[in-house]
N, C-alpha and C. Protein backbone atom coordinates (compact mmCIF):
# COMPACT_ATOMS: atom_id res chain seq x y z
N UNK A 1 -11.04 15.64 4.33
CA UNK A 1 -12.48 15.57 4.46
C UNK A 1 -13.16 15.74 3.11
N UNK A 2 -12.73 16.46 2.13
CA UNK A 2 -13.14 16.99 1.11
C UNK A 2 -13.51 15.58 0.22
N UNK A 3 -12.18 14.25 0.36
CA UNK A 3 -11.98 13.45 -0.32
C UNK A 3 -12.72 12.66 0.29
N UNK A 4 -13.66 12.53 1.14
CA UNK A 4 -14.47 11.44 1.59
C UNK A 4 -15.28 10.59 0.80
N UNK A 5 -16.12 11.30 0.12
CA UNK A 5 -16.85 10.12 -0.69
C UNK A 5 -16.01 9.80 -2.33
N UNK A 6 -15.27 10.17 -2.21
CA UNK A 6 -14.30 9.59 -3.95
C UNK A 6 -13.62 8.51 -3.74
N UNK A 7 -14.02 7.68 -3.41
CA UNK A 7 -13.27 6.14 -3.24
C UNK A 7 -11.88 6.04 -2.14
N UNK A 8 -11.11 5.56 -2.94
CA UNK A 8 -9.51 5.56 -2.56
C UNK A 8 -8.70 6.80 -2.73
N UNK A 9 -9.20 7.99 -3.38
CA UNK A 9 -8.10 9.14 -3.43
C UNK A 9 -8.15 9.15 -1.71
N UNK A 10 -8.48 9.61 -1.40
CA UNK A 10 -8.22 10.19 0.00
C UNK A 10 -7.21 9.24 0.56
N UNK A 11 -7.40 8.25 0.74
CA UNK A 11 -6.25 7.35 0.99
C UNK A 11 -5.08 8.08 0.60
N UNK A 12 -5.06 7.50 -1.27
CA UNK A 12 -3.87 7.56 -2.05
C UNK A 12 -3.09 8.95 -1.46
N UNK A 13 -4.38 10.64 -1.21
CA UNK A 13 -3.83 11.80 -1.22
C UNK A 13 -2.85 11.62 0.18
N UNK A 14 -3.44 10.59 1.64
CA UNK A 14 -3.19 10.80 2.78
C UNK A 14 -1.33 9.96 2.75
N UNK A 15 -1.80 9.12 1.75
CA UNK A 15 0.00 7.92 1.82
C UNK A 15 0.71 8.51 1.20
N UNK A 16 0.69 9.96 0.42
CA UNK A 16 1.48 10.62 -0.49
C UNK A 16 2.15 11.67 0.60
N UNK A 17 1.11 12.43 1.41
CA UNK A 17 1.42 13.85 2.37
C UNK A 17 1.42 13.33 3.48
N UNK A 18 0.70 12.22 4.00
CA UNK A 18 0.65 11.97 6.15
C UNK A 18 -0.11 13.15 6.46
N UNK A 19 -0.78 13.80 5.69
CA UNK A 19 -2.18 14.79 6.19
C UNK A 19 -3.36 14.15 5.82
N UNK A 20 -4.10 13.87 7.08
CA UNK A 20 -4.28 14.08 7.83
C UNK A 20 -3.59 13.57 9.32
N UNK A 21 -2.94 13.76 10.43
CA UNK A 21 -1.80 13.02 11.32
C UNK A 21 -3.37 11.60 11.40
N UNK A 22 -2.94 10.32 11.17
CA UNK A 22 -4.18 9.53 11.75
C UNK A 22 -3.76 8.11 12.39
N UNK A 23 -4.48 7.72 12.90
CA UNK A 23 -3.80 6.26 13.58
C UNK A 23 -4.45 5.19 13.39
N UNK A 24 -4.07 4.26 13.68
CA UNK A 24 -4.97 2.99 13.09
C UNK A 24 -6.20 2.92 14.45
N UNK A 25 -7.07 2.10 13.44
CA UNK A 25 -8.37 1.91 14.42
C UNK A 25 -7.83 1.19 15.89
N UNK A 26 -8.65 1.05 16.70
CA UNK A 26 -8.59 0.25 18.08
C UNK A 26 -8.62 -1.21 17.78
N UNK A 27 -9.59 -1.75 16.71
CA UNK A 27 -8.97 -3.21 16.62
C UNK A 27 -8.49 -3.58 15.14
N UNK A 28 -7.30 -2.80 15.03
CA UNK A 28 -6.59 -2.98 13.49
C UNK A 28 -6.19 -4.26 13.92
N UNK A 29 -5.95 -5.31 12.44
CA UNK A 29 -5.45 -6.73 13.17
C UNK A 29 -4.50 -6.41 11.87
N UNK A 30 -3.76 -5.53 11.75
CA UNK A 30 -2.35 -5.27 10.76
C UNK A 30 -0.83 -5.17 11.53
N UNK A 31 -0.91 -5.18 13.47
CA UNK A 31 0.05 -5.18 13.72
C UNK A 31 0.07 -3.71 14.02
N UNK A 32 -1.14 -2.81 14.33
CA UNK A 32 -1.31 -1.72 14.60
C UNK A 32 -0.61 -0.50 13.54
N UNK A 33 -0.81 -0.76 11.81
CA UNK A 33 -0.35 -0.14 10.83
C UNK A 33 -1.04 0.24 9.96
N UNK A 34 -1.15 1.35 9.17
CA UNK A 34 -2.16 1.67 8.07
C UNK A 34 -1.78 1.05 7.02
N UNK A 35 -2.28 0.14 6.37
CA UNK A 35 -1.40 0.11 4.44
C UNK A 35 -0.92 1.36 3.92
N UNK A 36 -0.40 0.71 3.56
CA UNK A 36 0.37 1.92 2.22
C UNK A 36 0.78 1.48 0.65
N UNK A 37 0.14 0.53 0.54
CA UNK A 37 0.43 -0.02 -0.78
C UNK A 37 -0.44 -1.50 -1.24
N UNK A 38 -1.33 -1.66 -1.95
CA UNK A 38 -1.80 -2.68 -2.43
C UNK A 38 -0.84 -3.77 -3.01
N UNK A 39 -1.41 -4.96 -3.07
CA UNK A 39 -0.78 -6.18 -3.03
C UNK A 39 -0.65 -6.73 -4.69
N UNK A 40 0.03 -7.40 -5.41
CA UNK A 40 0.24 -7.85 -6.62
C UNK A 40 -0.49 -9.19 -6.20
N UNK A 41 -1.67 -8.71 -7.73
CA UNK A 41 -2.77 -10.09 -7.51
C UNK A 41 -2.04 -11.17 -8.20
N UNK A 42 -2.38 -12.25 -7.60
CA UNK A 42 -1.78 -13.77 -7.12
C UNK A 42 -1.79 -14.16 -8.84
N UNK A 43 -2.65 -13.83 -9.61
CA UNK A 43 -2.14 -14.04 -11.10
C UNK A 43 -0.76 -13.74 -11.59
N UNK A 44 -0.37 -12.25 -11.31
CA UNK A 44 0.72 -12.32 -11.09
C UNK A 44 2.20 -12.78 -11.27
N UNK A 45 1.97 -13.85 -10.64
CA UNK A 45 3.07 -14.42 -9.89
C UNK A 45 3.21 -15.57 -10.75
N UNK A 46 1.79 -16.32 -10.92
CA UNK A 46 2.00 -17.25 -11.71
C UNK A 46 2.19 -17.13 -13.42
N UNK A 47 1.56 -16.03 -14.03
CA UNK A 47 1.62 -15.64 -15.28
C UNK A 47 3.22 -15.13 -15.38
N UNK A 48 3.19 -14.06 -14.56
CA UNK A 48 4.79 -13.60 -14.88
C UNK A 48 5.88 -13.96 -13.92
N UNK A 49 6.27 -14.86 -13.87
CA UNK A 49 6.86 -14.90 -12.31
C UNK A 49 8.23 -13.71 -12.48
N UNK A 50 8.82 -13.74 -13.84
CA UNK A 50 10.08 -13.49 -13.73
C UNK A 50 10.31 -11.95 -13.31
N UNK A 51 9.22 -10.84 -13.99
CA UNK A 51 9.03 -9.77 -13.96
C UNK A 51 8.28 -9.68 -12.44
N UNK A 52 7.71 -10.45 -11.98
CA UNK A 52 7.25 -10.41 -10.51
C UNK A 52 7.86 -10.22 -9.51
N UNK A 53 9.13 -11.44 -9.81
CA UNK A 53 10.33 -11.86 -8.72
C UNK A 53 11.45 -10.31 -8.89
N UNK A 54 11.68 -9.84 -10.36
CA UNK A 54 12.20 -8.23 -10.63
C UNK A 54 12.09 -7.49 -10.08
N UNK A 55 10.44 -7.18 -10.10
CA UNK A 55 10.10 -5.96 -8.98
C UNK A 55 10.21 -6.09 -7.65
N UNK A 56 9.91 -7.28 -7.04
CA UNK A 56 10.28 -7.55 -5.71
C UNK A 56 12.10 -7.41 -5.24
N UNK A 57 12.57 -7.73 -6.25
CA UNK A 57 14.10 -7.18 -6.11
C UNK A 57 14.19 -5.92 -6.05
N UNK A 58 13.47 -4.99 -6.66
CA UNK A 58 13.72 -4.04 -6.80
C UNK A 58 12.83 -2.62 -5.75
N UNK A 59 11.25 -3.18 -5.31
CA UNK A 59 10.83 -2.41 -4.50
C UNK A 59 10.52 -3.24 -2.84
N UNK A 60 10.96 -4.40 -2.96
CA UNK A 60 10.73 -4.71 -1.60
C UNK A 60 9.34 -5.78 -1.50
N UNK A 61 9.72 -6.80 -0.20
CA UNK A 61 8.54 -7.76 0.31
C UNK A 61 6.71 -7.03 -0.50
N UNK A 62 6.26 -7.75 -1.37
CA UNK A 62 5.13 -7.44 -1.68
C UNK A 62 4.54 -7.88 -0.09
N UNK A 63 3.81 -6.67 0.47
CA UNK A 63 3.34 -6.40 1.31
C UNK A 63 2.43 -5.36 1.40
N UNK A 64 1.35 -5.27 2.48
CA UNK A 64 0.45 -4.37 2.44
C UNK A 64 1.35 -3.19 3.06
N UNK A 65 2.07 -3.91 3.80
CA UNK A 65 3.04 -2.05 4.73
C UNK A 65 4.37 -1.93 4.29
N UNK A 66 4.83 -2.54 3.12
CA UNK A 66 5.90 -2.20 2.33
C UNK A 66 6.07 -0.69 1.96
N UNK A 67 6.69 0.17 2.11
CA UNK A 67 6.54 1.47 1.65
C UNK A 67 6.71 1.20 0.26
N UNK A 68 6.14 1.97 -0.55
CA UNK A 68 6.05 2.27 -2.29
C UNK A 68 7.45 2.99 -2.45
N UNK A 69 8.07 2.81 -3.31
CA UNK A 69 9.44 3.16 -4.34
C UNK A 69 9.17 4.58 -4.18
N UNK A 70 7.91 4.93 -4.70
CA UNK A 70 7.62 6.41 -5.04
C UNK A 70 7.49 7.38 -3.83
N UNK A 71 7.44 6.63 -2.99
CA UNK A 71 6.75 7.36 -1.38
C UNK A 71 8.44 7.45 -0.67
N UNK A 72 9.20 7.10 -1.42
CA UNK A 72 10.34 6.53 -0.57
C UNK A 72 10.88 8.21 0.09
């Protein structure tokens, strides 16, 4: 609650601990899932592909519900 009006910490603090217990809204259209990780912008891919295609070897489907390396 504390973290309410500071942007994205509260997020970031909630995908680090799972405090607060919370569930997705009633009409989440994610497949009934919270994100947990922002997406690699589409520049990206085309500027670097090689270092792009790396990390995807290495942390998984760039996805919004991919768990993070760090969260693992």
């Amino acid at each position: 609650m504390a973290l309410f009006y500071t942007g994205l910490e509260g997020w970031f603090n909630w995908r680090r601990t799972g405090i607060p217990d919370i569930d997705p809204s009633v009409d989440n259209v994610n497949g009934d899932e919270i994100p947990v990780r922002f997406r690699y912008p589409e520049s990206e891919q085309s500027l670097n592909p090689d270092n792009y295609q790396a990390a995807l070897d290495r942390q998984g489907d760039d996805d919004i519900n991919t768990e993070m390396w760090l969260l693992e």
